[in-house]
PDB file of N, CA and C in Angstrom:
ATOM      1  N   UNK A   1      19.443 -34.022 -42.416  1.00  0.00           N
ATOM      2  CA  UNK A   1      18.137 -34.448 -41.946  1.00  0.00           C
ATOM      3  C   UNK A   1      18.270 -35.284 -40.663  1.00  0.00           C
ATOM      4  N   UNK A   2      19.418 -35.935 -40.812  1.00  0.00           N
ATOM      5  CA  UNK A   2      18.991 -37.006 -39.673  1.00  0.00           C
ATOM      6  C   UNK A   2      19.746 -36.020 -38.053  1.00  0.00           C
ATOM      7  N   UNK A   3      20.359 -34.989 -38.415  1.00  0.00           N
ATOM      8  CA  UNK A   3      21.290 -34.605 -37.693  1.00  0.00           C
ATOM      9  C   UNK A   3      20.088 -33.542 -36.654  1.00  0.00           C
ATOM     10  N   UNK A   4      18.718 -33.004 -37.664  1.00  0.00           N
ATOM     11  CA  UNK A   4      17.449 -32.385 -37.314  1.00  0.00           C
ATOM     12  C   UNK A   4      16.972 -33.554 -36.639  1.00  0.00           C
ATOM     13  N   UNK A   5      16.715 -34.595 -37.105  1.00  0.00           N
ATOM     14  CA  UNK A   5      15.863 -35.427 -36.267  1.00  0.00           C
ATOM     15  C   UNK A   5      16.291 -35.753 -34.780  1.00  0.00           C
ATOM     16  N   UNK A   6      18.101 -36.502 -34.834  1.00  0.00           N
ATOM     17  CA  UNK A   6      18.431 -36.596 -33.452  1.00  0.00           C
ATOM     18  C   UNK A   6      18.195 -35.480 -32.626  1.00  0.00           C
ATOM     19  N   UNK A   7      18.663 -33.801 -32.800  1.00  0.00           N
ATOM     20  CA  UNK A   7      18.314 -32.714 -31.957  1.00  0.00           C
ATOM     21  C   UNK A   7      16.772 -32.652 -31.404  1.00  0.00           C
ATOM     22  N   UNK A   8      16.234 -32.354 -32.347  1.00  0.00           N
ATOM     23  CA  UNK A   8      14.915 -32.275 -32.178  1.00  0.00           C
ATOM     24  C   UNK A   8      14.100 -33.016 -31.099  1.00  0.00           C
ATOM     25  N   UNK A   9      14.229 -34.661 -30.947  1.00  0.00           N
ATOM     26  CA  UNK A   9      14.187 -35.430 -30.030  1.00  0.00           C
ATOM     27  C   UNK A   9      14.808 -35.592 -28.705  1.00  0.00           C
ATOM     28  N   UNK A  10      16.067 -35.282 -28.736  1.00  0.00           N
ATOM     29  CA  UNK A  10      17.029 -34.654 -27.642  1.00  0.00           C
ATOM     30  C   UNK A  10      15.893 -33.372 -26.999  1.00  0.00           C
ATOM     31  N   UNK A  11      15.782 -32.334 -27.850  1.00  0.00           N
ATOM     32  CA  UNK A  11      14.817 -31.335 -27.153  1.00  0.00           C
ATOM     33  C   UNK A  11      13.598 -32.031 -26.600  1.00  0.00           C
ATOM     34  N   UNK A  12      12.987 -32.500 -27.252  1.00  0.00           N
ATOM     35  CA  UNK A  12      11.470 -32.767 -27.004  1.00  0.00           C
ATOM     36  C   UNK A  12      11.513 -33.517 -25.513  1.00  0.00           C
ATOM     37  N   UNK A  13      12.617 -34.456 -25.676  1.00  0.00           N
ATOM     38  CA  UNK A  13      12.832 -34.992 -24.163  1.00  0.00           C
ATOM     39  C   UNK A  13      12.986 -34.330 -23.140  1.00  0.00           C
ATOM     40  N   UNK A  14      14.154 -33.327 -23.244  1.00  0.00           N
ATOM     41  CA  UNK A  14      13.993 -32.579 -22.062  1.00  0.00           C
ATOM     42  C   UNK A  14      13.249 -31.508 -21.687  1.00  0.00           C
ATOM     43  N   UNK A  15      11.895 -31.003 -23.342  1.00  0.00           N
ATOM     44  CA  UNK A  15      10.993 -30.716 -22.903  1.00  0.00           C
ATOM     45  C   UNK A  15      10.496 -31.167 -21.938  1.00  0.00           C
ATOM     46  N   UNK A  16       9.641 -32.284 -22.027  1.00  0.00           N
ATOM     47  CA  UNK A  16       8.833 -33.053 -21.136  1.00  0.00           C
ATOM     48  C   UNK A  16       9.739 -33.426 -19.949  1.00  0.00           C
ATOM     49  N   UNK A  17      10.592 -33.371 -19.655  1.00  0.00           N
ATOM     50  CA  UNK A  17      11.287 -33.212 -18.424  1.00  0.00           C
ATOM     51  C   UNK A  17      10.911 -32.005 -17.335  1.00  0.00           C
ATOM     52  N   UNK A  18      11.013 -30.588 -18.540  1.00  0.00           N
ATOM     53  CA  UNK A  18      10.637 -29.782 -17.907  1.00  0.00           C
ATOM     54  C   UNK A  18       9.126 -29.461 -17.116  1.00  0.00           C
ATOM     55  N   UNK A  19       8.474 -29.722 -18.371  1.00  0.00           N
ATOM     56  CA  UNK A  19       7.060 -29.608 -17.838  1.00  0.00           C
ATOM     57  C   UNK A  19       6.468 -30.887 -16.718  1.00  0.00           C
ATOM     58  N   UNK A  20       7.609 -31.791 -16.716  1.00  0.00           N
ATOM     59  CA  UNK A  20       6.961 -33.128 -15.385  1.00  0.00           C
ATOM     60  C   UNK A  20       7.799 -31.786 -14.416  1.00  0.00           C
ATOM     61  N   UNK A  21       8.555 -31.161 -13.901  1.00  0.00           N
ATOM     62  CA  UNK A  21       9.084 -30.574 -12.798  1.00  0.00           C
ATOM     63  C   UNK A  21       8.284 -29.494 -12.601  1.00  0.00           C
ATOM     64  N   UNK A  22       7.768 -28.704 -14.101  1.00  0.00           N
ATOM     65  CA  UNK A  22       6.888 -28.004 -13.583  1.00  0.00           C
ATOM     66  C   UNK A  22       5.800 -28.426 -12.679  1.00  0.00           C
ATOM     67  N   UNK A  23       5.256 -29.315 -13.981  1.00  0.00           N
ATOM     68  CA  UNK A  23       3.821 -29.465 -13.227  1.00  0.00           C
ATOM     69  C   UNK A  23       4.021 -30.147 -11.440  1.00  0.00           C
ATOM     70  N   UNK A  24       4.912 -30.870 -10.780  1.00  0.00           N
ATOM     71  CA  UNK A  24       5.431 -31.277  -9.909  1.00  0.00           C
ATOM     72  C   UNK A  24       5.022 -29.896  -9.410  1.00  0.00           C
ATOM     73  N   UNK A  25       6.039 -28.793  -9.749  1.00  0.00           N
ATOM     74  CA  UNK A  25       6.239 -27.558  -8.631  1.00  0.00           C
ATOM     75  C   UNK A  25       5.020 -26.432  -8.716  1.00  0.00           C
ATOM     76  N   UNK A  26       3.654 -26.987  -9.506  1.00  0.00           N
ATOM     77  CA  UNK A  26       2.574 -26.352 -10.036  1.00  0.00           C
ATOM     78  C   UNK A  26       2.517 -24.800 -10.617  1.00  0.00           C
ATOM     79  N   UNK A  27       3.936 -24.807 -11.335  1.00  0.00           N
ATOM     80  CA  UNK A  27       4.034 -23.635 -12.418  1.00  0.00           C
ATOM     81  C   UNK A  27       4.126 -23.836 -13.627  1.00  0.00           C
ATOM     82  N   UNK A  28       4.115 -23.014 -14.272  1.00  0.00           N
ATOM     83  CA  UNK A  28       3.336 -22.456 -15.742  1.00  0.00           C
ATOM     84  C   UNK A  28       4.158 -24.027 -15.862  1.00  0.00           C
ATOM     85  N   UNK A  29       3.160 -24.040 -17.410  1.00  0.00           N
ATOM     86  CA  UNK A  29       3.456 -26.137 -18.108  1.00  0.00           C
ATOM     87  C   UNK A  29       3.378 -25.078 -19.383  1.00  0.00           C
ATOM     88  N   UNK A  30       4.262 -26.187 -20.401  1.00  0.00           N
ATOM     89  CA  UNK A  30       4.106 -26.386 -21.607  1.00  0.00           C
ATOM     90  C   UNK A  30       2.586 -26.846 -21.993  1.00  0.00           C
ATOM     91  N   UNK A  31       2.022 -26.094 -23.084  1.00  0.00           N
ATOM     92  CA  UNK A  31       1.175 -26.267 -23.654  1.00  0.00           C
ATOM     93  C   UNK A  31       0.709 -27.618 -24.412  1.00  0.00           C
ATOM     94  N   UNK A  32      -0.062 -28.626 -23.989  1.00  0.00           N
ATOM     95  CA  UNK A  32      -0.384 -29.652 -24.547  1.00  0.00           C
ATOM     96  C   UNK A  32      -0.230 -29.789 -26.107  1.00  0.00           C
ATOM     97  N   UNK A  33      -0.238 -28.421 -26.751  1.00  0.00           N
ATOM     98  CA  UNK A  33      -0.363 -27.767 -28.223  1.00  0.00           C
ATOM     99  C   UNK A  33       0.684 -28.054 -28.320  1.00  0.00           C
ATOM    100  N   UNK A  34       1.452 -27.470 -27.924  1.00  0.00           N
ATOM    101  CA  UNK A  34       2.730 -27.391 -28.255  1.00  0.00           C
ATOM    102  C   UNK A  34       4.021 -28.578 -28.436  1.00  0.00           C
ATOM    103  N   UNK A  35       3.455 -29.223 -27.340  1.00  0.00           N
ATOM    104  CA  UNK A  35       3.847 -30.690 -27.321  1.00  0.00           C
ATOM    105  C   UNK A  35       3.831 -31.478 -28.619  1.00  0.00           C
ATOM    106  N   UNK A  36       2.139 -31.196 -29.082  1.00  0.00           N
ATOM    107  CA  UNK A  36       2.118 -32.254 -29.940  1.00  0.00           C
ATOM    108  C   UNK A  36       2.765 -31.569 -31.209  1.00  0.00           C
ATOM    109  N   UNK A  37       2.372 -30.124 -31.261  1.00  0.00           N
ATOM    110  CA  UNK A  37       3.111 -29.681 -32.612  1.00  0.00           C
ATOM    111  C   UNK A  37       4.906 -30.072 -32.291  1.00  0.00           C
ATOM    112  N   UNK A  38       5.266 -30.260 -31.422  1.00  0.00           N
ATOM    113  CA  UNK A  38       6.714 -30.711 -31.558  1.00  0.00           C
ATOM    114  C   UNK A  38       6.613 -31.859 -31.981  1.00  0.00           C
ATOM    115  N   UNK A  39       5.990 -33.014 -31.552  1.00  0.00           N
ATOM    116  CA  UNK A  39       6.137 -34.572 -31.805  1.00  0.00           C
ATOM    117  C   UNK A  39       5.964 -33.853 -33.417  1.00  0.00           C
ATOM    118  N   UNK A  40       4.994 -33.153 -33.974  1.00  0.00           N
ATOM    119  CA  UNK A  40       4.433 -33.587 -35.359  1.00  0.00           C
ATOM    120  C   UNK A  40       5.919 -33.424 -36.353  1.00  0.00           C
ATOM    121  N   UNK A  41       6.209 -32.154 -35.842  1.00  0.00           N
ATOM    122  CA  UNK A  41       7.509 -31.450 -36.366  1.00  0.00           C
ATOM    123  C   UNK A  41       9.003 -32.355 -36.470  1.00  0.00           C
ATOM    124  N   UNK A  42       8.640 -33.999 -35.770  1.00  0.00           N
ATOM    125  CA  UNK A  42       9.876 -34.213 -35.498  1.00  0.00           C
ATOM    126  C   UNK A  42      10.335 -35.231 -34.354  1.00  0.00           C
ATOM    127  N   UNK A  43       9.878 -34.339 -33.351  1.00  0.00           N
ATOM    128  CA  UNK A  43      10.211 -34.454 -32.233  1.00  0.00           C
ATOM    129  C   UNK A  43       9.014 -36.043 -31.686  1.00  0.00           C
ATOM    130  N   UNK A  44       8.353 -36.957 -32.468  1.00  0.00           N
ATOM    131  CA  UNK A  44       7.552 -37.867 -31.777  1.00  0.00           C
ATOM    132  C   UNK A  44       8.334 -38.908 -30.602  1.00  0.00           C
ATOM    133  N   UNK A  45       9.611 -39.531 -31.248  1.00  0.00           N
ATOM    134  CA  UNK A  45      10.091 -40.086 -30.092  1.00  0.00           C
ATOM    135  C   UNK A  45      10.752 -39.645 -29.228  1.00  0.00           C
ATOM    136  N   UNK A  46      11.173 -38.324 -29.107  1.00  0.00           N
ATOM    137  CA  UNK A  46      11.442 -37.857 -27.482  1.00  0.00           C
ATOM    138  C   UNK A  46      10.117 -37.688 -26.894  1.00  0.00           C
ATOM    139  N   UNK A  47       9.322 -37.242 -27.548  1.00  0.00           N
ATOM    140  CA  UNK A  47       8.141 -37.025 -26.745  1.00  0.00           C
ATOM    141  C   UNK A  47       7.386 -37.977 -26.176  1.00  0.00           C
ATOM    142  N   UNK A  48       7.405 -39.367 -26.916  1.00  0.00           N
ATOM    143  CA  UNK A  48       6.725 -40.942 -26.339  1.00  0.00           C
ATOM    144  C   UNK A  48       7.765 -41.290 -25.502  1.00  0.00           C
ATOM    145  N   UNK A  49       9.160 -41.348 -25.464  1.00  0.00           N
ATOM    146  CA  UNK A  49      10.129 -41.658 -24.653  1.00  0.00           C
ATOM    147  C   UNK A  49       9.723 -40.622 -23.090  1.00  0.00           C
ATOM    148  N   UNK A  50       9.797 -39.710 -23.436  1.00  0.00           N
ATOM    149  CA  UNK A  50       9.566 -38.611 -22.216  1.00  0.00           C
ATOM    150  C   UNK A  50       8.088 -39.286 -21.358  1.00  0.00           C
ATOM    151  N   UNK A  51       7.191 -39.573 -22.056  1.00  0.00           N
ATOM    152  CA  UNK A  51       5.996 -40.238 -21.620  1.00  0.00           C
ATOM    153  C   UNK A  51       5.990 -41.045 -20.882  1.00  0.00           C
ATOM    154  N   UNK A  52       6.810 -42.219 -21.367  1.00  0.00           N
ATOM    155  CA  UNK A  52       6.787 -43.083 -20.623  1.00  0.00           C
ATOM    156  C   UNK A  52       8.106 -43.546 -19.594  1.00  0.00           C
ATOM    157  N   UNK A  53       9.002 -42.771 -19.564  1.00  0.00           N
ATOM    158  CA  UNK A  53      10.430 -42.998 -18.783  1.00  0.00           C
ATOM    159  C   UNK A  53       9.969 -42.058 -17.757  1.00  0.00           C
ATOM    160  N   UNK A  54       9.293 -40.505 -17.672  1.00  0.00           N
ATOM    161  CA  UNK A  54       8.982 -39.870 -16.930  1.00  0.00           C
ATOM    162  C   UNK A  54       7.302 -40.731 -16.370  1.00  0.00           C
ATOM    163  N   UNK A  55       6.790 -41.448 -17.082  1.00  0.00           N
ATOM    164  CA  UNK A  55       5.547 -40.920 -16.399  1.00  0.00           C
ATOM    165  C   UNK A  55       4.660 -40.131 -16.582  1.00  0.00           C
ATOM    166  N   UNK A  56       4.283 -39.338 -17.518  1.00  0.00           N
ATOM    167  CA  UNK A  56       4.131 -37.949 -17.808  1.00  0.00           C
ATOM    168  C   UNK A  56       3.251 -38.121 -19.017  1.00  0.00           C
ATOM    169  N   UNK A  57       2.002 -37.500 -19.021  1.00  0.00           N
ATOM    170  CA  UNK A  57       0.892 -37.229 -20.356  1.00  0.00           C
ATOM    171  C   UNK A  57       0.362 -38.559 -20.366  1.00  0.00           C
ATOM    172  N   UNK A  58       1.148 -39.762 -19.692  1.00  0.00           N
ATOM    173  CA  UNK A  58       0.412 -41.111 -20.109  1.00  0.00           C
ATOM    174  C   UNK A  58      -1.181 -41.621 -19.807  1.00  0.00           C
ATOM    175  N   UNK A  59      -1.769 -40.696 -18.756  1.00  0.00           N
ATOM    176  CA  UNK A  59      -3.335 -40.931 -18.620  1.00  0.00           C
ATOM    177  C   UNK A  59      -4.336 -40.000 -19.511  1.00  0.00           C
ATOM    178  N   UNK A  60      -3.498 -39.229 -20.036  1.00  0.00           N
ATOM    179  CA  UNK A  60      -4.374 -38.301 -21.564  1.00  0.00           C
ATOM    180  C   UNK A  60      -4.070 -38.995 -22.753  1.00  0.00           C
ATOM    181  N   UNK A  61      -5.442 -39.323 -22.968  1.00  0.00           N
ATOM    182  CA  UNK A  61      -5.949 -39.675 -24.402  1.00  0.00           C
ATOM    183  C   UNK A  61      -5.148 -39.770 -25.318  1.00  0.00           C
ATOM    184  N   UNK A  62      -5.161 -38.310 -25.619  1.00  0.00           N
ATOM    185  CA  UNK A  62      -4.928 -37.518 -26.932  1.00  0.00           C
ATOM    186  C   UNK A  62      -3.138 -37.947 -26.926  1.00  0.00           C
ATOM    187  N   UNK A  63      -2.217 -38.090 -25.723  1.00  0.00           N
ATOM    188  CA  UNK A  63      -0.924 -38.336 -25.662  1.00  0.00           C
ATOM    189  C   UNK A  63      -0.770 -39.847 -26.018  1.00  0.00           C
ATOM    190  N   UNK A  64      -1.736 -40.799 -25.540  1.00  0.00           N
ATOM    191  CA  UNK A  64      -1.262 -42.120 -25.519  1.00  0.00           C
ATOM    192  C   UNK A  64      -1.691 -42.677 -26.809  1.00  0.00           C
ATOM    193  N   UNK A  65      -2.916 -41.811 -27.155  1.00  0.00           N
ATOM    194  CA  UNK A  65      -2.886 -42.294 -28.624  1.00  0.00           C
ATOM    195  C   UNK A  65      -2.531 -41.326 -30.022  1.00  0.00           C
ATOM    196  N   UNK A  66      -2.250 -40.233 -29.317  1.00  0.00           N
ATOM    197  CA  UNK A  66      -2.004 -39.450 -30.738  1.00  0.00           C
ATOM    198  C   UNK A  66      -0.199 -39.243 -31.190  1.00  0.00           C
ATOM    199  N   UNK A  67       0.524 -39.465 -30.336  1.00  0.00           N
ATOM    200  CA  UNK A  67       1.570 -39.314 -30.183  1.00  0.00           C
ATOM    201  C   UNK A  67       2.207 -40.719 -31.004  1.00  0.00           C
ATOM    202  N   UNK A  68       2.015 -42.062 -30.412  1.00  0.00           N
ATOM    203  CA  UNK A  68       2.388 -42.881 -31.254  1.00  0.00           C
ATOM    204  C   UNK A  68       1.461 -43.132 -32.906  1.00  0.00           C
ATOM    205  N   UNK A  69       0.446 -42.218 -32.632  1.00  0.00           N
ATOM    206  CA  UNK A  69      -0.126 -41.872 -34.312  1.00  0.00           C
ATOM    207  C   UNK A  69       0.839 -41.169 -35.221  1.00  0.00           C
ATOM    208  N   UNK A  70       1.307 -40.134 -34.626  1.00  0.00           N
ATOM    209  CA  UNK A  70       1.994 -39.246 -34.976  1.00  0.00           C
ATOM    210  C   UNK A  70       3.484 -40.202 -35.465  1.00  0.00           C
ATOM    211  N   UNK A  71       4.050 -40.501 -34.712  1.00  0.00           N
ATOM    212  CA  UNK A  71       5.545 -41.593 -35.038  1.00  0.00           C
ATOM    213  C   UNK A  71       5.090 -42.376 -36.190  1.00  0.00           C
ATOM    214  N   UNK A  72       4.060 -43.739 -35.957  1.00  0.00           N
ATOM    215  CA  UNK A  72       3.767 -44.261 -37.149  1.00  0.00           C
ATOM    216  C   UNK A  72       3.935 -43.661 -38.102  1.00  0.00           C
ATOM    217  N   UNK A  73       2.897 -42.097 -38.395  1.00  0.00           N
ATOM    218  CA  UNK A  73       2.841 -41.725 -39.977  1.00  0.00           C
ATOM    219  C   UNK A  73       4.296 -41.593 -40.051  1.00  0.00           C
ATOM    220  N   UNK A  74       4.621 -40.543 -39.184  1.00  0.00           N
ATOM    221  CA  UNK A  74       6.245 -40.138 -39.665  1.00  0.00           C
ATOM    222  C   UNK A  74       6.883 -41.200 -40.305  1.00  0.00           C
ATOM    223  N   UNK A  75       7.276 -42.669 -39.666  1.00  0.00           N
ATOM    224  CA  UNK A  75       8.476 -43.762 -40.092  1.00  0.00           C
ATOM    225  C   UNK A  75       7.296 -44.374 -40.999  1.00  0.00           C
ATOM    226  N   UNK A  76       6.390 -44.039 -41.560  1.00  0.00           N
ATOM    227  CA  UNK A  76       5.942 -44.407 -42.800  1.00  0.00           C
ATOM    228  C   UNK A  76       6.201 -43.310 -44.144  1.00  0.00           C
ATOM    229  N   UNK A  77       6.378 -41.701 -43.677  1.00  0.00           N
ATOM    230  CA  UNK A  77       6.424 -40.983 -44.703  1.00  0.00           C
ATOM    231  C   UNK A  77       8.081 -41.204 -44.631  1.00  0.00           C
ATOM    232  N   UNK A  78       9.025 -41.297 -43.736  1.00  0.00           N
ATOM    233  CA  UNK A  78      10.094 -41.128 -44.033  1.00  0.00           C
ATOM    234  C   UNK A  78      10.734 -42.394 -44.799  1.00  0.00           C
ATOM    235  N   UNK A  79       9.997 -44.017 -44.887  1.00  0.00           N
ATOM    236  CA  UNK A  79      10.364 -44.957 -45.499  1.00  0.00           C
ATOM    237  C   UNK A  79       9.785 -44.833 -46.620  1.00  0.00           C
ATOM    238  N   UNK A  80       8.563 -44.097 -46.839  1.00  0.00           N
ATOM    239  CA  UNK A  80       8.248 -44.238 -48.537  1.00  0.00           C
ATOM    240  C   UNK A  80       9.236 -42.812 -49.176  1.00  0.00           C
ATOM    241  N   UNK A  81      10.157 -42.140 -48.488  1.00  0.00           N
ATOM    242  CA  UNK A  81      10.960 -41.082 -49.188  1.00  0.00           C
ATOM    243  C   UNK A  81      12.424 -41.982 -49.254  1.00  0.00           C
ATOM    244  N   UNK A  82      12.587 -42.591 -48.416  1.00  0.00           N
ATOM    245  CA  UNK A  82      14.024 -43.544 -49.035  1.00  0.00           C
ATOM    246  C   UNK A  82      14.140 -44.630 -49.899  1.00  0.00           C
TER     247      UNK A  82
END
């Protein structure tokens, strides 16, 4: 499990790496969807890390507040399973 969690976050980061260069070079972006279904899946702190080290999703809503929604529940479902 924890070996899913570090990868997963590793990805999600250099997701949002990718899509700040996209959107920079104004080609195809990762899907806002998709984003968040990664944070949900896993991936929340590469994706808040990517946010805010890049710069990136931090003036949308739905990123600045749904994303650290998303982390909370997680390190609440994963402390009431240990």
């Amino acid at each position: 499990m924890l070996i899913y969690i570090i990868a997963i976050n590793i990805a999600c980061f250099f997701i949002m790496c990718y899509d700040k260069a996209m959107a920079r070079a104004h080609k195809y972006r990762v899907p806002e969807i998709r984003l968040l279904l990664l944070a949900a899946a896993g991936g929340s702190i590469g994706i808040y890390l990517g946010m805010h080290i890049l710069k990136h999703k931090t003036k949308k809503l739905l990123f600045t507040l749904g994303v650290p929604l998303i982390l909370f529940i997680q390190i609440i479902v994963f402390r009431t399973l240990h």
